[in-house]
Protein backbone atom coordinates (compact mmCIF):
# COMPACT_ATOMS: atom_id res chain seq x y z
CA UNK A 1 15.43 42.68 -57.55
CA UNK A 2 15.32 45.74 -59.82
CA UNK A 3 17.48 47.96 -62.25
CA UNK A 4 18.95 49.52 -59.89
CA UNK A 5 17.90 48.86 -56.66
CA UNK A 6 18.53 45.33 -55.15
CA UNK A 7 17.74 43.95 -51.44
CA UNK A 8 19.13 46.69 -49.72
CA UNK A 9 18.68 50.07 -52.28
CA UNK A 10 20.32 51.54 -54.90
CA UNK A 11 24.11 50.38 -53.86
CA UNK A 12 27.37 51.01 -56.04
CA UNK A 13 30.71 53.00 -56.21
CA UNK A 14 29.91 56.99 -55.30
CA UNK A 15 29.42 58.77 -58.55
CA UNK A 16 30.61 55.53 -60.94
CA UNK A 17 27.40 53.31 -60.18
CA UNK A 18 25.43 55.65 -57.98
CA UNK A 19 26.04 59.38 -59.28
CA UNK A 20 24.52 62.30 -58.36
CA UNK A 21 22.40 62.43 -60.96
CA UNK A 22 21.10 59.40 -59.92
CA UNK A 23 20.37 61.19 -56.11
CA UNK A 24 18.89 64.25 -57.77
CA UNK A 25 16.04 62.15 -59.89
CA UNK A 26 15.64 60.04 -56.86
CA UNK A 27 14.41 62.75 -55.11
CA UNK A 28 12.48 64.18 -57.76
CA UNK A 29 10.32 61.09 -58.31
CA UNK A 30 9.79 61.09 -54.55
CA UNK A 31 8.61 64.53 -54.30
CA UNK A 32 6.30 64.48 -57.28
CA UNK A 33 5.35 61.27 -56.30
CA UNK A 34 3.91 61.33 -52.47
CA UNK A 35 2.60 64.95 -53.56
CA UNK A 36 0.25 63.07 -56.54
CA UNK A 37 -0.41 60.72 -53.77
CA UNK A 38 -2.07 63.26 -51.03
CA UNK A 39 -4.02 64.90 -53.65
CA UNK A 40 -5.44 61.12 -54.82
CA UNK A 41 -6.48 61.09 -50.92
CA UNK A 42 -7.54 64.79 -50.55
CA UNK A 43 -5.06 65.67 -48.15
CA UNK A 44 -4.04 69.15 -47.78
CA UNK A 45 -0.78 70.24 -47.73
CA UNK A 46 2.85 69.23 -49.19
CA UNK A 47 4.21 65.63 -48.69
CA UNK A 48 7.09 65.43 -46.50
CA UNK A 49 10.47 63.29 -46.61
CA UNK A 50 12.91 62.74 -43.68
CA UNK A 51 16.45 61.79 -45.29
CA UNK A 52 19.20 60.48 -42.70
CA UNK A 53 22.98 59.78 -43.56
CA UNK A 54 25.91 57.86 -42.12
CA UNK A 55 29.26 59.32 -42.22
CA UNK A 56 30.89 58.45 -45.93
CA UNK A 57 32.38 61.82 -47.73
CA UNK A 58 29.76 61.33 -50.49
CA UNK A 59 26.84 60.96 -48.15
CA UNK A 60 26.76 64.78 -48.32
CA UNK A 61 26.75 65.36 -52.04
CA UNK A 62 24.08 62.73 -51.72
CA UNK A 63 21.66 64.64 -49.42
CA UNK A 64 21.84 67.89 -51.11
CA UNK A 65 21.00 66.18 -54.68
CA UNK A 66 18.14 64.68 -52.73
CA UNK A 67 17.28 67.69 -51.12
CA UNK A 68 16.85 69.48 -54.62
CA UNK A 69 14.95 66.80 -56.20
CA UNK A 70 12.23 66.90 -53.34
CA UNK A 71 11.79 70.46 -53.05
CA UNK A 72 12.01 70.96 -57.02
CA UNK A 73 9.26 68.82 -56.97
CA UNK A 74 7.23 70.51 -54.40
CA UNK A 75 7.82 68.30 -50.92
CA UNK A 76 9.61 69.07 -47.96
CA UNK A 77 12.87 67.39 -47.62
CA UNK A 78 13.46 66.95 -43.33
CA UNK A 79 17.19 66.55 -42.36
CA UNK A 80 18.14 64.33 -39.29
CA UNK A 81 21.71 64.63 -40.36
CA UNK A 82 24.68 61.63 -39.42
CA UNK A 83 22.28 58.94 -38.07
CA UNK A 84 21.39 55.57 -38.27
CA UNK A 85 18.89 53.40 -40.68
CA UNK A 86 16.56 52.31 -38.50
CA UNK A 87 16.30 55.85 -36.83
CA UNK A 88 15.06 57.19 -39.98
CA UNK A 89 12.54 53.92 -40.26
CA UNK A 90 11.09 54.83 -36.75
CA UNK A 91 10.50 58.67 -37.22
CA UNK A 92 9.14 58.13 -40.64
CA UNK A 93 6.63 55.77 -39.00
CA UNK A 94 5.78 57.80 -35.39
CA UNK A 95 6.22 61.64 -37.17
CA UNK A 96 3.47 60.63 -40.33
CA UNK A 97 6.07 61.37 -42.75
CA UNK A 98 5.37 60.00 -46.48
CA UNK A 99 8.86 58.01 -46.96
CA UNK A 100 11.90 58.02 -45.32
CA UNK A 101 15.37 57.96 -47.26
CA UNK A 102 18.88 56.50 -45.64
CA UNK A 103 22.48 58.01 -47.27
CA UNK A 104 24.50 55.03 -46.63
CA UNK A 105 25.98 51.35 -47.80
CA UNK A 106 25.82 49.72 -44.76
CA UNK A 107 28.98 47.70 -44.42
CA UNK A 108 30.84 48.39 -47.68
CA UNK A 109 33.89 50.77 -47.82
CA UNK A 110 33.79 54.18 -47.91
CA UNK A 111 34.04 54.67 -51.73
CA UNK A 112 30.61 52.66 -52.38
CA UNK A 113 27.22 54.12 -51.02
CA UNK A 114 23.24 54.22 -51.38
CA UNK A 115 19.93 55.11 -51.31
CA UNK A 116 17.92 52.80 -49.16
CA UNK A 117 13.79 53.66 -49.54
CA UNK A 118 11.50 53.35 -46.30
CA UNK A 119 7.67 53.94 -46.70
CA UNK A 120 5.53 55.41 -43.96
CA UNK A 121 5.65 52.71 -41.82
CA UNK A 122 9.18 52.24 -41.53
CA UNK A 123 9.42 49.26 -43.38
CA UNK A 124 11.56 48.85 -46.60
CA UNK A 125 9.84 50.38 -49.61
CA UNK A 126 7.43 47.96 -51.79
CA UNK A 127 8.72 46.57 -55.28
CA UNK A 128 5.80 48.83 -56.95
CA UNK A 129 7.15 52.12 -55.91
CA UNK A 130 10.53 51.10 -56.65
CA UNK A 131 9.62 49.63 -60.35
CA UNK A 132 7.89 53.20 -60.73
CA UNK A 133 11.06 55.00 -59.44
CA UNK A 134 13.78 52.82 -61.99
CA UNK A 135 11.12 54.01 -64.66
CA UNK A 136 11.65 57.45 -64.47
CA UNK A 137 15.65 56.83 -64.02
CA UNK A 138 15.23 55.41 -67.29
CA UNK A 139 13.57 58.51 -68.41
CA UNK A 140 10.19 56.73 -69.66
CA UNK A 141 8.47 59.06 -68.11
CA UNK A 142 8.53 63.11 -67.69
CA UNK A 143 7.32 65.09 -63.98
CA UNK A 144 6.75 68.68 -63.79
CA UNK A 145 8.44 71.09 -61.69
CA UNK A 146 6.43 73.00 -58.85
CA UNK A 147 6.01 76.05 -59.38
CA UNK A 148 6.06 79.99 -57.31
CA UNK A 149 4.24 78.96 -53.65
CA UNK A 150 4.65 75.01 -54.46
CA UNK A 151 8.26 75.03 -54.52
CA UNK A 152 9.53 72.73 -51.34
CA UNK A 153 11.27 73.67 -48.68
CA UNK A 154 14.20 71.96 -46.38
CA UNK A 155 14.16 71.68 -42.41
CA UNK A 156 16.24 70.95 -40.19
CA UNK A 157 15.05 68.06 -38.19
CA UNK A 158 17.73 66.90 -35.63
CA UNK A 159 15.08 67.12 -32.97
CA UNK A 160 13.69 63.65 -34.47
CA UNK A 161 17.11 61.74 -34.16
CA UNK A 162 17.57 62.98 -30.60
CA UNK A 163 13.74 61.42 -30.36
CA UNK A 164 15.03 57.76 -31.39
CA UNK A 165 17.82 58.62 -28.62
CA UNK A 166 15.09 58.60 -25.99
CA UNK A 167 13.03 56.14 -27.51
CA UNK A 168 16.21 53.72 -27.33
CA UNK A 169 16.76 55.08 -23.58
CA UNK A 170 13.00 54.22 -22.86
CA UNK A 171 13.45 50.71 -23.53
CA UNK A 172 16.40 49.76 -21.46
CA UNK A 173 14.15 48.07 -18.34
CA UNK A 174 16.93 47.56 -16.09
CA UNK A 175 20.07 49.93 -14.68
CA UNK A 176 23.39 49.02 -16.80
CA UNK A 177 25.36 50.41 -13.33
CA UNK A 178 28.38 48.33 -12.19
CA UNK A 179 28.66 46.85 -16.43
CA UNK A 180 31.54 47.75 -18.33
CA UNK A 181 30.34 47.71 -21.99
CA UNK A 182 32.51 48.00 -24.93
CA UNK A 183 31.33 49.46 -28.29
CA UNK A 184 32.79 49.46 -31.55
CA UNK A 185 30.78 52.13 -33.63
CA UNK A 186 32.54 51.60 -36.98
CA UNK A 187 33.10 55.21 -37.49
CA UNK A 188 29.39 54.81 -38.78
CA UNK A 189 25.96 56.24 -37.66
CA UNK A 190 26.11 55.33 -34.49
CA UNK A 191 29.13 57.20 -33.32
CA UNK A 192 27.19 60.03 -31.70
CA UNK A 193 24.16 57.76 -30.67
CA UNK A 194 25.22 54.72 -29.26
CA UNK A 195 27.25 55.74 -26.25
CA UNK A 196 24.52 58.26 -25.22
CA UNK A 197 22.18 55.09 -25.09
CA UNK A 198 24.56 53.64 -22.71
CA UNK A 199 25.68 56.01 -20.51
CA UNK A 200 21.82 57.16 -19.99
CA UNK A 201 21.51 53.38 -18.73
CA UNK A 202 24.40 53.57 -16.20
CA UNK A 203 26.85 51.24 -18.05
CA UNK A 204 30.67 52.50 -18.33
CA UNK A 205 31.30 53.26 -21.68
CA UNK A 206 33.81 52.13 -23.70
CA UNK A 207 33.72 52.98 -27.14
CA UNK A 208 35.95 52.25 -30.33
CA UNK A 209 36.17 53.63 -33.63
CA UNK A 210 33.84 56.18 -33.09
CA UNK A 211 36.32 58.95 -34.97
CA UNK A 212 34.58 59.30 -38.76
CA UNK A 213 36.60 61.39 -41.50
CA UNK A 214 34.80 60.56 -43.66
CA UNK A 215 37.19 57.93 -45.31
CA UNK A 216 37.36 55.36 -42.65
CA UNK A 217 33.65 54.03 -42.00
CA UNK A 218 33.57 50.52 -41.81
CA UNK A 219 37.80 50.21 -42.20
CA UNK A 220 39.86 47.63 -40.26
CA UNK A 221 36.47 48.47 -37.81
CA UNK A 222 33.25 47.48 -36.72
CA UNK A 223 31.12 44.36 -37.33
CA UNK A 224 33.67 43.55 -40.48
CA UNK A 225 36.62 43.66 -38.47
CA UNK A 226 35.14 41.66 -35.06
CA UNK A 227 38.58 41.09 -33.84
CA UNK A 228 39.66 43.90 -32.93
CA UNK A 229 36.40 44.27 -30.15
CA UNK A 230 37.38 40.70 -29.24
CA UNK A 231 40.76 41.73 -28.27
CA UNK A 232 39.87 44.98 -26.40
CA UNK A 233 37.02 43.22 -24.20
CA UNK A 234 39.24 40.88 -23.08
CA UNK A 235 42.23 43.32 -22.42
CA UNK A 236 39.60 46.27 -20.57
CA UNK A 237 37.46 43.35 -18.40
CA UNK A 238 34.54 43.99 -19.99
CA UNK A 239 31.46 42.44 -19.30
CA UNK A 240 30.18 42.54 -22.85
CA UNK A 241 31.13 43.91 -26.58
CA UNK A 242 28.67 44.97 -29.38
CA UNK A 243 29.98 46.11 -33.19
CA UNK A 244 27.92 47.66 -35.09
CA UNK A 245 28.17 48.36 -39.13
CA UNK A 246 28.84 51.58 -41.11
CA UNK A 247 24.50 52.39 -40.90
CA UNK A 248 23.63 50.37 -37.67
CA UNK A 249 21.21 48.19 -38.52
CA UNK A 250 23.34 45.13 -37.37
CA UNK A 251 24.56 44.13 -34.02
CA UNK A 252 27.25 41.55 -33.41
CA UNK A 253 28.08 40.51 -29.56
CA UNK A 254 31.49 39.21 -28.19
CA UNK A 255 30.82 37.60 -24.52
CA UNK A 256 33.63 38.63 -21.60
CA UNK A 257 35.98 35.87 -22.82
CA UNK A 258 36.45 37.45 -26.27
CA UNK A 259 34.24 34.77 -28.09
CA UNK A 260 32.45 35.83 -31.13
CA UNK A 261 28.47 35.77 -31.15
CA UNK A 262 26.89 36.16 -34.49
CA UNK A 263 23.17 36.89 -35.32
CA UNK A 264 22.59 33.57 -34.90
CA UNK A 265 23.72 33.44 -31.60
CA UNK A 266 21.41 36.76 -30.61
CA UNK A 267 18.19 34.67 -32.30
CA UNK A 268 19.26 31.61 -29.83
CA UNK A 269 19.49 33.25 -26.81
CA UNK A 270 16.73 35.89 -26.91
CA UNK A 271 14.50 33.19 -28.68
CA UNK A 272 15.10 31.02 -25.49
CA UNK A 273 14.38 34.34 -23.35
CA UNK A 274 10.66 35.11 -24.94
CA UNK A 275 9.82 31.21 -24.87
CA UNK A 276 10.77 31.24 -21.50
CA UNK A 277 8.47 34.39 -20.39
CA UNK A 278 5.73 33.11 -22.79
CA UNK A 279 6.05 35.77 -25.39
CA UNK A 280 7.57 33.86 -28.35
CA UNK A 281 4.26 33.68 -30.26
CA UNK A 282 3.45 31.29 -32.66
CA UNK A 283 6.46 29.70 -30.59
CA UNK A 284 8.46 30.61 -34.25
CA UNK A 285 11.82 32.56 -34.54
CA UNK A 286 11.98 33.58 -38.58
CA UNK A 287 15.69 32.97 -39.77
CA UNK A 288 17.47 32.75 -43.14
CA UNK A 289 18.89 29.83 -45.23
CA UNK A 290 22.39 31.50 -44.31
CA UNK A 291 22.09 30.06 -40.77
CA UNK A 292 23.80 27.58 -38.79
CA UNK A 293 23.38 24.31 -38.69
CA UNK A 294 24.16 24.34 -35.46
CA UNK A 295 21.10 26.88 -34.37
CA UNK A 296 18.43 24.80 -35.80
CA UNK A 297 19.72 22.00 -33.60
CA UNK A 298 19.29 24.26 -30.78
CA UNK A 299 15.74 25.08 -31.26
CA UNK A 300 14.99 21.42 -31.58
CA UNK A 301 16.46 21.00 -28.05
CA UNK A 302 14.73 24.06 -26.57
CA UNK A 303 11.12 22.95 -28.49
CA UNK A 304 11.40 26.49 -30.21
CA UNK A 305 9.83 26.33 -34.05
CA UNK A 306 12.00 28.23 -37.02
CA UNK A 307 10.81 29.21 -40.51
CA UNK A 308 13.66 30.37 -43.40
CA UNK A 309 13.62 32.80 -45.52
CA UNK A 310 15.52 34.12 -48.74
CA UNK A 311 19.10 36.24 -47.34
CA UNK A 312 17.57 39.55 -46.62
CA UNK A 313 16.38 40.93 -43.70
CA UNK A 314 13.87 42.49 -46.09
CA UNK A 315 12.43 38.69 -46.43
CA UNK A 316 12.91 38.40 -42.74
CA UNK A 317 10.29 41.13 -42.19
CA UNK A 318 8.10 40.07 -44.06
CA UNK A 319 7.55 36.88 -42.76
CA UNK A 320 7.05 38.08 -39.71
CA UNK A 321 4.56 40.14 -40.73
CA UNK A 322 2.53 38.08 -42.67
CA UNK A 323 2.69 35.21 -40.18
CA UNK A 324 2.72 37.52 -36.58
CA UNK A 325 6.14 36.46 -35.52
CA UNK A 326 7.95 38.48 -32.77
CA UNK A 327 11.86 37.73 -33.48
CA UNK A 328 13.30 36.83 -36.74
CA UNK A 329 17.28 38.18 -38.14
CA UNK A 330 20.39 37.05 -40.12
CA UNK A 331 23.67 35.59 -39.19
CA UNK A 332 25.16 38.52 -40.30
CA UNK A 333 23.40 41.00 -37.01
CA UNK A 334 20.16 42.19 -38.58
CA UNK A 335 18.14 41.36 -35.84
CA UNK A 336 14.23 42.37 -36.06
CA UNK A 337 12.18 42.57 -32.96
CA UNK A 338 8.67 43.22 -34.52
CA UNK A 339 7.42 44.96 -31.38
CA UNK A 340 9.81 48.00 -31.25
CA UNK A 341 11.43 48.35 -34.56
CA UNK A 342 10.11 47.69 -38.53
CA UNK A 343 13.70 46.67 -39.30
CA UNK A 344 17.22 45.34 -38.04
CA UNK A 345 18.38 48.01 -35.09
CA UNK A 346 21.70 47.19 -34.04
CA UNK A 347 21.81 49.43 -30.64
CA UNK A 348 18.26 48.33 -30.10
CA UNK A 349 19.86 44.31 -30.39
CA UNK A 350 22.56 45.54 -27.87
CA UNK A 351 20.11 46.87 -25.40
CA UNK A 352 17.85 43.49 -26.03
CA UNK A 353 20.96 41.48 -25.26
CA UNK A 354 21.83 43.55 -22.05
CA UNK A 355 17.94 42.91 -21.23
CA UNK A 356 18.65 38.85 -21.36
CA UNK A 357 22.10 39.26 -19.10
CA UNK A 358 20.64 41.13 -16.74
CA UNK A 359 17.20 39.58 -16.55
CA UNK A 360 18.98 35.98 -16.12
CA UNK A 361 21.82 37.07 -13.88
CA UNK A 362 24.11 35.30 -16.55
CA UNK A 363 27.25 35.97 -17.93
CA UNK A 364 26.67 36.41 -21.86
CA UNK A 365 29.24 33.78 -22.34
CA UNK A 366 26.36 31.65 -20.44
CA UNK A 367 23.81 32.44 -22.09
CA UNK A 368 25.03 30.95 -25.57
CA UNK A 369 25.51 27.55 -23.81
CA UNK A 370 24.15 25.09 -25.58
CA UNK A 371 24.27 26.10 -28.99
CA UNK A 372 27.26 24.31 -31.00
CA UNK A 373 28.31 26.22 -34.29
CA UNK A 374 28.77 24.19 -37.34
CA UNK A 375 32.12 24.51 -39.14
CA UNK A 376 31.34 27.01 -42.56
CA UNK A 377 33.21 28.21 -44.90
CA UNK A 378 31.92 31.12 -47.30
CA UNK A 379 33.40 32.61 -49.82
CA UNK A 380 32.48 35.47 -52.28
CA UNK A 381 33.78 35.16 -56.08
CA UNK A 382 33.41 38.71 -57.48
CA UNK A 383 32.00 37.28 -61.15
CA UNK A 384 30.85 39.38 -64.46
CA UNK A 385 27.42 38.02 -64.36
CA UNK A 386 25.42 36.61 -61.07
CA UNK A 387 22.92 34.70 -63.25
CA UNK A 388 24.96 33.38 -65.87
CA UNK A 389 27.79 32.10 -63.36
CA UNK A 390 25.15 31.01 -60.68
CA UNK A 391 23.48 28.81 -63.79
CA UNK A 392 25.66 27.38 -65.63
CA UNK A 393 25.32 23.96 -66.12
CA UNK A 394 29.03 23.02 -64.86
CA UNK A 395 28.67 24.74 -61.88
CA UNK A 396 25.46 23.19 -61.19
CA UNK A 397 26.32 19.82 -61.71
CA UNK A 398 29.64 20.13 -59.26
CA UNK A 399 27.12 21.43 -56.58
CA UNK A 400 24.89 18.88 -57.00
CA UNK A 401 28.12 16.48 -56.57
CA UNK A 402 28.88 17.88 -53.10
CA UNK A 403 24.99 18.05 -52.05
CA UNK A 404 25.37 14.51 -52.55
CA UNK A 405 28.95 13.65 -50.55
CA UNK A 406 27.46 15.49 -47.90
CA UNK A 407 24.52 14.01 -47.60
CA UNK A 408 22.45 14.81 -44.30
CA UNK A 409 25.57 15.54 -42.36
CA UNK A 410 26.11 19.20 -43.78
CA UNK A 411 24.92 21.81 -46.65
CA UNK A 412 26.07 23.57 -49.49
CA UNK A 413 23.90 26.95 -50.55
CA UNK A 414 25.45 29.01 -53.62
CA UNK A 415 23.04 32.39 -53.94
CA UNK A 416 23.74 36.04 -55.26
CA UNK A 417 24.42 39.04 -53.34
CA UNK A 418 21.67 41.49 -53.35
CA UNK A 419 23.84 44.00 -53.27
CA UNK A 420 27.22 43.33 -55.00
CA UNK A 421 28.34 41.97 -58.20
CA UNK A 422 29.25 38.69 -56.07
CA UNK A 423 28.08 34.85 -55.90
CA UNK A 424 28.49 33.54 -52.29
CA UNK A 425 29.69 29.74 -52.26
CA UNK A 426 29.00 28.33 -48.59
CA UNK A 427 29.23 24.83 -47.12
CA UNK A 428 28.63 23.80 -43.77
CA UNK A 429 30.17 20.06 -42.64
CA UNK A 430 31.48 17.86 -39.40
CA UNK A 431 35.13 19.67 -40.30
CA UNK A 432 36.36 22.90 -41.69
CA UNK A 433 38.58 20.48 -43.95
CA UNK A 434 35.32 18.97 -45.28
CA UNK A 435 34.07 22.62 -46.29
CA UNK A 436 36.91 24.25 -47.45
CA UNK A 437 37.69 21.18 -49.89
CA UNK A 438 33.76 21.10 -51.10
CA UNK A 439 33.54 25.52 -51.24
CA UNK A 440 36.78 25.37 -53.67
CA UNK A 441 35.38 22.55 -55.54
CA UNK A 442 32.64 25.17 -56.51
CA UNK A 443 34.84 28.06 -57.08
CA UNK A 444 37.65 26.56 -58.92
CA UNK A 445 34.65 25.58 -61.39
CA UNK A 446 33.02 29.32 -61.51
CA UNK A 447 36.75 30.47 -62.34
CA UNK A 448 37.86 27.84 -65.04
CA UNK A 449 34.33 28.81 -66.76
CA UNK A 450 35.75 32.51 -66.87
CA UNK A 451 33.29 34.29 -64.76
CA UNK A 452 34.94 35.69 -62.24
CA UNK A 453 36.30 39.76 -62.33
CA UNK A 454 39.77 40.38 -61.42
């Protein structure tokens, strides 16, 4: 990870950690950047940088600092406006734009946000660029201004985010007609997006929390907040729920009973759904350390291979491209299918899932049989230092202690956020006694050492 930018961008309380400032040099790197870049190449004319944003107050002040970075440095800043992550990472990659830049913090409150980078193929931007960008933050380096006829301009470019809209639509092989389909938008990106996708596919509609101010992305809502699209899929007779977070790029499912299905759950049942049609290749689904027990399990019963990555869906990706692998995603909802998207694309997972229920004439509630979740416990301990507390000797040693009570029959993994000043403590066991009891073994010694904030 970088200065500033960790797994997921530049990510931090709106104009504490991430200022304005910040935006404005962002964008003025960028623009001097790709421009230095064409002219390397010889190609003629400006660069050009598509910028999307979800719907926190400060995404605004964001774009416009953006927008006068790029153009004072002589590119073309292109506006989709309120819209999702991986929208932006698909018209970068089909409308030959340079980079692509996402306004948002994903699943954090309102107050935090960030600058996520996406190169011109929609993926996440490489460390390189990054390191070069954090080294003229840090002012080791001077760009000049364009000048007279070079000066950049700004378009308005909510023609590409209707494009993703039918892109979305174009994918959705069967009628949704006679399925009542509940959505919980998180007052995020997807408000205006995701029930357009739906009703374009026949399904009635439901939607929640699609209402953004501004102030309440992400609150009491969304993929955070699962229980409240539990409750109102039971209560409506729905057929199926999805919850997305504040920027869309993760998917969570709750089946017509109200049962939760995490990421996890998504990789089980649509890895079972390409092995099945013969178009799992390399017969691999790429996960992370973060999950289940329980899923690995599965795949041994269904004869499905699984690599694991580092927490990131970054990591994810890359896997899969290095090694050709079709499906790969988090626990969390950052799902990846390699052959329509570059990154996690929560409607897209919806619209996958509503493939599989439709496809196997299943309820979803079905079509997670056979997967048995592990008990886990996580639990985040906001500390001064990730390193230092993740390292310390103490700490290591009482980890070590419950790697060795639970032997074979569980797991404990203690790793730092990418994104927050936070070091996640999770065990897995046969009970949630067993985990809780070994997770505040760890904590309890991360506090007593006096590294935790308060």
């Amino acid at each position: 990870m970088g200065r500033y930018f960790g797994t997921d961008g530049f990510r931090g309380e709106a104009n504490s950690v991430l200022t304005a400032d910040h935006a404005y040099k962002v964008g003025r790197f960028l623009g001097w950047y790709y421009n230095e870049e064409r002219r390397k190449k010889g190609i003629p004319g400006q660069a050009k940088i598509v910028i999307g944003k979800d719907t926190r107050r400060s995404s605004y002040m964001f774009e416009y600092s953006l927008v006068g970075g790029i153009v004072a440095s002589g590119s073309d800043a292109y506006l989709l406006h309120v819209t999702t992550t991986p929208s932006v990472a698909y018209i970068a990659r089909i409308d030959d734009f340079d980079c692509g830049i996402m306004i948002s913090a994903s699943h954090n409150p309102y107050y935090d946000n960030g600058i996520k980078l996406i190169n011109a193929q929609g993926e996440k931007m490489d460390e390189e660029t990054i390191e070069k960008v954090e080294d003229y933050l840090d002012g080791k380096f001077e760009i000049p201004f364009a000048l007279k006829d070079r000066i950049g301009c700004t378009v308005d470019y909510v023609s590409g985010r209707n494009r993703y809209i039918g892109y979305l639509i174009s994918l959705g092989i069967y009628s949704f007609k006679g399925l009542k389909v509940a959505l919980d938008c998180a007052n995020g990106s997807s408000w205006n997006i995701a029930k357009s996708v739906f009703d374009a596919l026949g399904a009635k509609t439901l939607v929640l929390s699609a209402d953004p101010n501004g102030l309440n992305i992400n609150k009491d809502c969304g993929s955070t907040h699962i229980e409240h699209l539990q409750k109102f899929v039971v209560e409506n007779g729905c057929d199926v729920g999805f919850a997305y977070d504040g920027d869309a790029d993760r998917c969570l499912c709750v089946d017509e009973k109200g049962n939760l299905l995490s990421g996890d759950h998504i990789l089980y049942i649509y890895g079972r759904y390409m092995k099945d049609r013969e178009k799992l290749l390399s017969n691999t689904v790429v996960t992370t350390v973060m999950s289940n027990f329980g899923l690995y399990k599965a795949f041994d019963e269904c004869g499905i291979s699984y690599a694991k990555t580092k927490v990131g869906d970054k990591y994810v990706y890359e896997y899969m491209k290095e090694h050709g692998c079709r499906l790969g995603g988090e626990q969390s909802g950052h799902i990846i299918f390699s052959k329509y998207a570059s990154t996690g694309d929560g409607i897209l997972t919806s619209l996958k899932m509503m493939e599989v229920m439709l496809a196997k004439k299943k309820k979803m509630s079905e079509l997670s049989e056979g997967f048995t979740v592990y008990p886990q416990v996580l639990k985040n301990v906001r500390v001064r230092d990730k390193k230092e507390a993740q390292s310390d000797e103490d700490v290591q040693s009482q980890i070590r202690k419950v790697e060795a009570l639970l032997g074979s029959s569980g797991r404990i993994l203690v790793r730092e956020s990418g994104t927050e000043p936070v070091v996640r403590v999770m065990v897995e066991a046969e009970t949630m006694e067993e985990c809780q009891k070994y997770v505040d073994s760890v904590v309890s010694v991360i506090e007593k050492k006096g590294y935790t904030l308060s």
